[in-house]
Protein backbone atom coordinates (compact mmCIF):
# COMPACT_ATOMS: atom_id res chain seq x y z
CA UNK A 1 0.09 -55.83 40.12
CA UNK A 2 -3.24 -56.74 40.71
CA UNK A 3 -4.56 -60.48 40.65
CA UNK A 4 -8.06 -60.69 39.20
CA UNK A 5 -9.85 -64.05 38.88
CA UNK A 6 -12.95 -64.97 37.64
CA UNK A 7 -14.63 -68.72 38.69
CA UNK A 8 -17.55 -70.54 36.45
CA UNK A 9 -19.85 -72.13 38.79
CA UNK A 10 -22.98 -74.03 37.81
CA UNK A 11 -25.70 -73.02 40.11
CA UNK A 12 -28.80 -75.16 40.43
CA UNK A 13 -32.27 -73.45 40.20
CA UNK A 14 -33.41 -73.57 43.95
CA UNK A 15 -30.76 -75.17 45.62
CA UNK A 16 -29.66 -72.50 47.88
CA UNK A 17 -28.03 -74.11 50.65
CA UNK A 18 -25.58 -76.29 47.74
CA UNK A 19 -25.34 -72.71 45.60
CA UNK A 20 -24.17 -71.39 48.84
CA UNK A 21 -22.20 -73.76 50.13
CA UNK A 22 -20.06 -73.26 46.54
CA UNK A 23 -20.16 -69.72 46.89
CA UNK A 24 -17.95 -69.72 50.29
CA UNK A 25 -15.66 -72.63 49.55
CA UNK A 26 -14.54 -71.00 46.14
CA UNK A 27 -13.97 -67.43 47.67
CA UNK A 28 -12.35 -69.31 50.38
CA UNK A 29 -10.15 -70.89 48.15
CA UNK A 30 -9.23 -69.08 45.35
CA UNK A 31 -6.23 -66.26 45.93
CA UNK A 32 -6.97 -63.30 44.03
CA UNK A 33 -7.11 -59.53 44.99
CA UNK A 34 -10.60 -59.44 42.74
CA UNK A 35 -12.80 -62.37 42.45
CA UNK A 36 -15.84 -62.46 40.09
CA UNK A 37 -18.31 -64.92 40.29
CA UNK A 38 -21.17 -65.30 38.02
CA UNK A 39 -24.42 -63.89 37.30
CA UNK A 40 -27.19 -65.41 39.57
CA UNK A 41 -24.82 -67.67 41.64
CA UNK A 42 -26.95 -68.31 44.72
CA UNK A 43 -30.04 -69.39 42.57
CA UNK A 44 -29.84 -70.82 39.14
CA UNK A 45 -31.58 -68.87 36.24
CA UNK A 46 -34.01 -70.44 34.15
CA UNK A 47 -37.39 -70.07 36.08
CA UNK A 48 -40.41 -71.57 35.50
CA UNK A 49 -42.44 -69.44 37.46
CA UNK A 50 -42.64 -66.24 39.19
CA UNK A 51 -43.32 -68.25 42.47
CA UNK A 52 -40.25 -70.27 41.76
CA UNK A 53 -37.98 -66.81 41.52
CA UNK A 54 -39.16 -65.63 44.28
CA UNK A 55 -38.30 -68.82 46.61
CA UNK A 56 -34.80 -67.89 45.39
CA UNK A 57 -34.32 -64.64 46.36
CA UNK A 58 -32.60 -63.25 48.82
CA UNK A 59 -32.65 -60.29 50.50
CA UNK A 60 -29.14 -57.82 50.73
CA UNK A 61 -29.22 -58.70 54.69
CA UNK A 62 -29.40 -62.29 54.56
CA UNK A 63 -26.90 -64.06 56.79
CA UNK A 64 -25.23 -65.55 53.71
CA UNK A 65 -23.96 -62.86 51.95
CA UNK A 66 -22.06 -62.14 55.52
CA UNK A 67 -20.58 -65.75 55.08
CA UNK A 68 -19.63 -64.55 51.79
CA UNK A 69 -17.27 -61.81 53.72
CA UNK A 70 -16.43 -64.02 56.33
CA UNK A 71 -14.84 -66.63 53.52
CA UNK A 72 -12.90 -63.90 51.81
CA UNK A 73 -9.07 -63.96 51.97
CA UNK A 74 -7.15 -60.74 53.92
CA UNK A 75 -8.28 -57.46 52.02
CA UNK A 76 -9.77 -58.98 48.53
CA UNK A 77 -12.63 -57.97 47.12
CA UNK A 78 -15.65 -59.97 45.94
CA UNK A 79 -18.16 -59.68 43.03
CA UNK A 80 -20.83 -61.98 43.28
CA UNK A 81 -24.61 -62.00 41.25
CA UNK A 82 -27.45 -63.10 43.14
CA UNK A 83 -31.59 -63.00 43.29
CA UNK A 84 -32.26 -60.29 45.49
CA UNK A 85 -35.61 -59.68 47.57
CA UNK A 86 -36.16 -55.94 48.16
CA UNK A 87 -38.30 -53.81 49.69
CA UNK A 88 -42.43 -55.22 49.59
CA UNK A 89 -41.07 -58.37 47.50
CA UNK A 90 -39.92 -57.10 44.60
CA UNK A 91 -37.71 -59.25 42.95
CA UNK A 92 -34.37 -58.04 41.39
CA UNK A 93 -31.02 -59.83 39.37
CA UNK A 94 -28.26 -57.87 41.21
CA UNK A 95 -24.86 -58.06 42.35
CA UNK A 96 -23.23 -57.30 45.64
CA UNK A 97 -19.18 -55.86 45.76
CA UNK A 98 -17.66 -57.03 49.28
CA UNK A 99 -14.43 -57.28 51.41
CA UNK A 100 -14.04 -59.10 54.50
CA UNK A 101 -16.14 -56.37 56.57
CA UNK A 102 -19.39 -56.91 54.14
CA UNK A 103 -21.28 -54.99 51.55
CA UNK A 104 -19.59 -52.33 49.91
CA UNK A 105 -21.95 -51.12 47.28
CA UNK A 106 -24.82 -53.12 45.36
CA UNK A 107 -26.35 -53.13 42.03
CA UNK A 108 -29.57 -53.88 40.46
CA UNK A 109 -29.49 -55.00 36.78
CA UNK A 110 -31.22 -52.30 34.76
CA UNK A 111 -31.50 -53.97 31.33
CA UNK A 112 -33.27 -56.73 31.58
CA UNK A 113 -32.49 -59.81 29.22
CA UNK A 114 -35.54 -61.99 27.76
CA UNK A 115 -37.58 -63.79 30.36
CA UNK A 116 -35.88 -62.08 32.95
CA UNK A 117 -38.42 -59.24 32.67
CA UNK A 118 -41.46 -61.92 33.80
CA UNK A 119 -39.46 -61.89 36.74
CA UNK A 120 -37.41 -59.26 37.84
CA UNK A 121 -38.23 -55.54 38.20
CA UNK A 122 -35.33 -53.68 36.33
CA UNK A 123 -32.81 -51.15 38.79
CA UNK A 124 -32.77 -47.80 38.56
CA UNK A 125 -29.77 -46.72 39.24
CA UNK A 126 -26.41 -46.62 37.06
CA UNK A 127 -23.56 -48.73 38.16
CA UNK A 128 -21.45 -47.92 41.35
CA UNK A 129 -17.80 -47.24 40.63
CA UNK A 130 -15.98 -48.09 44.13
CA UNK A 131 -12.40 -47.06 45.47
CA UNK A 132 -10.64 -50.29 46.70
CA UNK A 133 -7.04 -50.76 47.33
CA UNK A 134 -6.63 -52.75 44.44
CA UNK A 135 -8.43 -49.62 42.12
CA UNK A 136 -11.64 -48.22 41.25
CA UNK A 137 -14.09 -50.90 40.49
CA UNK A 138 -17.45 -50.65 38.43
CA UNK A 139 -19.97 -53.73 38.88
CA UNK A 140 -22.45 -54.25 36.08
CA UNK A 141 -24.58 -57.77 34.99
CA UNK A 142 -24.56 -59.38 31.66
CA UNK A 143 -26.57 -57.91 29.33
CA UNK A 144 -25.80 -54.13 31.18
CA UNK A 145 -22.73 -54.74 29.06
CA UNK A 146 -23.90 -54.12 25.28
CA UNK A 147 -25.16 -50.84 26.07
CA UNK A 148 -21.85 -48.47 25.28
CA UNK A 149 -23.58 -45.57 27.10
CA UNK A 150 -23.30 -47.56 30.37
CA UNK A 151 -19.98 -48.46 29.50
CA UNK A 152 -18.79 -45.09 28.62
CA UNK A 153 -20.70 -43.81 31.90
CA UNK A 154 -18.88 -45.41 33.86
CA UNK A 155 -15.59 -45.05 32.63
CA UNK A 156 -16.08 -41.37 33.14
CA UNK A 157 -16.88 -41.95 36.42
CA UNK A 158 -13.53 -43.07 37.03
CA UNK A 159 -13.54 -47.02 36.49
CA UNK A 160 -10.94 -48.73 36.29
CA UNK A 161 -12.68 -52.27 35.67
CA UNK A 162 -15.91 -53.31 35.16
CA UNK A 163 -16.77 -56.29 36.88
CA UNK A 164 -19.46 -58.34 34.93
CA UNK A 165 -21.40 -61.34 36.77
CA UNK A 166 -22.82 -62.67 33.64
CA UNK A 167 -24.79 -65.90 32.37
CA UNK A 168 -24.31 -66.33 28.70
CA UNK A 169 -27.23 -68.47 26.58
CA UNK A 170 -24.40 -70.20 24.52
CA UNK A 171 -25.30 -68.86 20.53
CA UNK A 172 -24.46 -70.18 17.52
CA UNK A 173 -21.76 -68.01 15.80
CA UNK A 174 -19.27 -68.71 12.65
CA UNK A 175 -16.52 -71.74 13.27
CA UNK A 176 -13.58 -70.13 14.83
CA UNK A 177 -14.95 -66.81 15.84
CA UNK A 178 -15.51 -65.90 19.97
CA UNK A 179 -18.99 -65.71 21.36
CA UNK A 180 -20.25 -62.03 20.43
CA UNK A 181 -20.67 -60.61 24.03
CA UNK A 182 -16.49 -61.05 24.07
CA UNK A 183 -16.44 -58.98 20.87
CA UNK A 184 -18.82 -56.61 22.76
CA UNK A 185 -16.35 -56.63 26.14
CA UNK A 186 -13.53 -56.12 23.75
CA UNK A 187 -14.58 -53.15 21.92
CA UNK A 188 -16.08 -51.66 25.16
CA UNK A 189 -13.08 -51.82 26.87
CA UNK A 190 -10.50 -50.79 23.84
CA UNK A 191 -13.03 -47.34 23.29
CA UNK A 192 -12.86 -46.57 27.24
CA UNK A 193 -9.37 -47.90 28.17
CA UNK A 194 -10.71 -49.62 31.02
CA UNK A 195 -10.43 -53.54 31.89
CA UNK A 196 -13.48 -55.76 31.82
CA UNK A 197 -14.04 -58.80 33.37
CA UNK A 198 -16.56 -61.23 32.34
CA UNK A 199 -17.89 -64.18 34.71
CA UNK A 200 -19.92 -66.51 32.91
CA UNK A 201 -21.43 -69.91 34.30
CA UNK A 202 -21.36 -73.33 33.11
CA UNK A 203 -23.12 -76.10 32.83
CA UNK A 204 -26.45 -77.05 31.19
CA UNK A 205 -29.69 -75.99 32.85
CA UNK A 206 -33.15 -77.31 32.42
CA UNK A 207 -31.87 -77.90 28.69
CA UNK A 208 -30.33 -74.64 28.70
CA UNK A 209 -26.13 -74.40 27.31
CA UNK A 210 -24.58 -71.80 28.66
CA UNK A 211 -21.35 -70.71 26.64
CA UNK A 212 -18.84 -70.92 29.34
CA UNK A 213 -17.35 -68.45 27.85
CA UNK A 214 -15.79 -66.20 30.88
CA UNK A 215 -12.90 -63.52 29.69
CA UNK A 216 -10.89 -60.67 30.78
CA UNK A 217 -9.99 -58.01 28.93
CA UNK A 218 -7.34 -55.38 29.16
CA UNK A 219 -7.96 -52.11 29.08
CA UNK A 220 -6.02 -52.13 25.20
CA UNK A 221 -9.24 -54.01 24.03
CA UNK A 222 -7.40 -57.77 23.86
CA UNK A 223 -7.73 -60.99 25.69
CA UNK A 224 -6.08 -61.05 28.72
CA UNK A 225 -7.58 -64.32 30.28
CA UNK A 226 -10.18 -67.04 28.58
CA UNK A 227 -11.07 -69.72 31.32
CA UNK A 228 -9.26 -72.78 31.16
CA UNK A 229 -10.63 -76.55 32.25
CA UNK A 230 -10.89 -75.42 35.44
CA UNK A 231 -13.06 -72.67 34.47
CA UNK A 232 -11.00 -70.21 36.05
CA UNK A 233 -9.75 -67.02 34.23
CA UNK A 234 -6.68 -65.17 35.95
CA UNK A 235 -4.79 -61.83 34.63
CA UNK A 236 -2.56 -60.01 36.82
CA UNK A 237 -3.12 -56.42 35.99
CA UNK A 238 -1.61 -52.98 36.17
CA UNK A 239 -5.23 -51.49 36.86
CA UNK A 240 -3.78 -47.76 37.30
CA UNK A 241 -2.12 -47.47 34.23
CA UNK A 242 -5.34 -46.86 32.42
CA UNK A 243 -6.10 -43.74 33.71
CA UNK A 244 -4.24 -42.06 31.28
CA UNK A 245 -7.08 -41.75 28.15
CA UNK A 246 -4.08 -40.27 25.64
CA UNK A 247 -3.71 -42.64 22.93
CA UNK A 248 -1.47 -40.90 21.01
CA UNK A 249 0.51 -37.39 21.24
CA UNK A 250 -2.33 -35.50 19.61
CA UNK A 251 -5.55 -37.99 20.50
CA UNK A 252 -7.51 -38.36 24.33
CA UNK A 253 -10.03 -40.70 24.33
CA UNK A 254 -12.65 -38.67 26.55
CA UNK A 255 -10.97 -35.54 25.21
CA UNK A 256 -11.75 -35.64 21.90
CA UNK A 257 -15.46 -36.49 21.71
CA UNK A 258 -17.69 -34.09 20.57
CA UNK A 259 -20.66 -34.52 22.21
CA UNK A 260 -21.99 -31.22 20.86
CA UNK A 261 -23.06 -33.14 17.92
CA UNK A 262 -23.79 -36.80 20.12
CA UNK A 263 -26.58 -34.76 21.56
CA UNK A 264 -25.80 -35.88 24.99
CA UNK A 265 -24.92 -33.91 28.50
CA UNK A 266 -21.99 -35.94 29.05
């Protein structure tokens, strides 16, 4: 089985050093073979200024991402989101997947959420699905999420589980129901048989609620985690399993589509 936990932190706009510093100790101290950690963790989210972004960013060689592998526990694996600084400035929201010997593939958020696009240039490149020990392991932020082509893609490609940095603006939404980016995780993952897991933050910024609302699901489509007081989330997981797309003795998920009439390559 496979141990996969996901950690709320509540980032501070521009405090890097104290972001940081709660970055390392919680992948230091948290055993899991996958950890997830939230959307944006090294920088807080809600900007005031283009300027302000930018003194937040990072760029994918800074020294602390290699404290982030440094911190991490025998052969896990990390997720982490972060404000990245690439190539002539441009600003991005992505997220790095490491083990203890560093980067092992990074993403740039391609659909951008609100005010993110007055700062951050969208990616342009689909999600990376990696082979780890623990399976193959698709890294997406947020909002990337409610797009079921993306989803779908990347289940084709082989995923076993999407890994989701996210930071949810907490909605309002009918007494009793769950926050509708769970609904969205569930239905993704039930339609793909793959497992998600969502990392949400916490806290309130610069009058901003967050929903605090991280979840795993299982590749079936139902709850396998919420996060407790603790704001940790932890589902032990037969990741494998889900490679087999037949749902019944006569039905394949991938099998039976008909994109002849989706009008779509694949």
């Amino acid at each position: 089985m496979t141990r996969i936990v996901c950690v709320q932190l509540a980032p501070r706009v521009g405090e890097l050093d104290a972001n940081h510093r709660q970055i390392v100790s919680t992948i230091a101290e948290t055993r899991a073979d996958i950890l997830v950690l939230p959307e944006l963790a090294t920088s807080g989210y809600v900007f005031e200024s283009a300027a302000e972004a930018a003194e937040c960013a990072i760029p994918p060689d800074d020294p602390k991402i290699g404290e982030w592998a440094a911190a991490i526990n025998g052969d896990s694996v990390v997720v982490c989101g972060y404000a990245e600084r690439g190539p002539e400035g441009v600003l991005y929201n992505s997220a790095v997947l490491l083990d203890s010997t560093g980067i092992l593939a990074s993403y740039r958020k391609t659909h951008l959420w609100d005010r993110e696009k007055l700062f951050f240039a969208p990616g342009s490149q689909p999600p990376p699905v990696v082979a780890t020990r623990f399976g193959r392991i698709a890294v997406m932020v947020c909002y990337d999420l409610e797009f079921p082509e993306y989803t779908r893609r990347v289940a084709l490609d082989g995923a076993d589980l999407i890994a989701v940095p996210t930071n949810w603006p907490e909605v309002a939404r009918p007494e009793g129901e769950r926050p509708p980016e769970v609904v969205i995780a569930q239905a993704a993952a039930r339609v793909n048989r793959v497992a998600i897991a969502c990392c949400d933050r916490s806290g309130t910024e610069r009058g901003q609620r967050w929903t605090e609302g991280t979840t795993i699901v299982s590749d079936d489509g139902w709850i396998a985690a919420t996060a407790g007081p603790d704001g940790r989330a932890e589902w032990d997981a037969d990741l494998v399993s889900a490679r087999d797309k037949n749902i019944s003795t006569r039905n394949h998920l991938f099998g039976d589509r008909r994109t002849d009439l989706y009008g779509l390559s694949r």
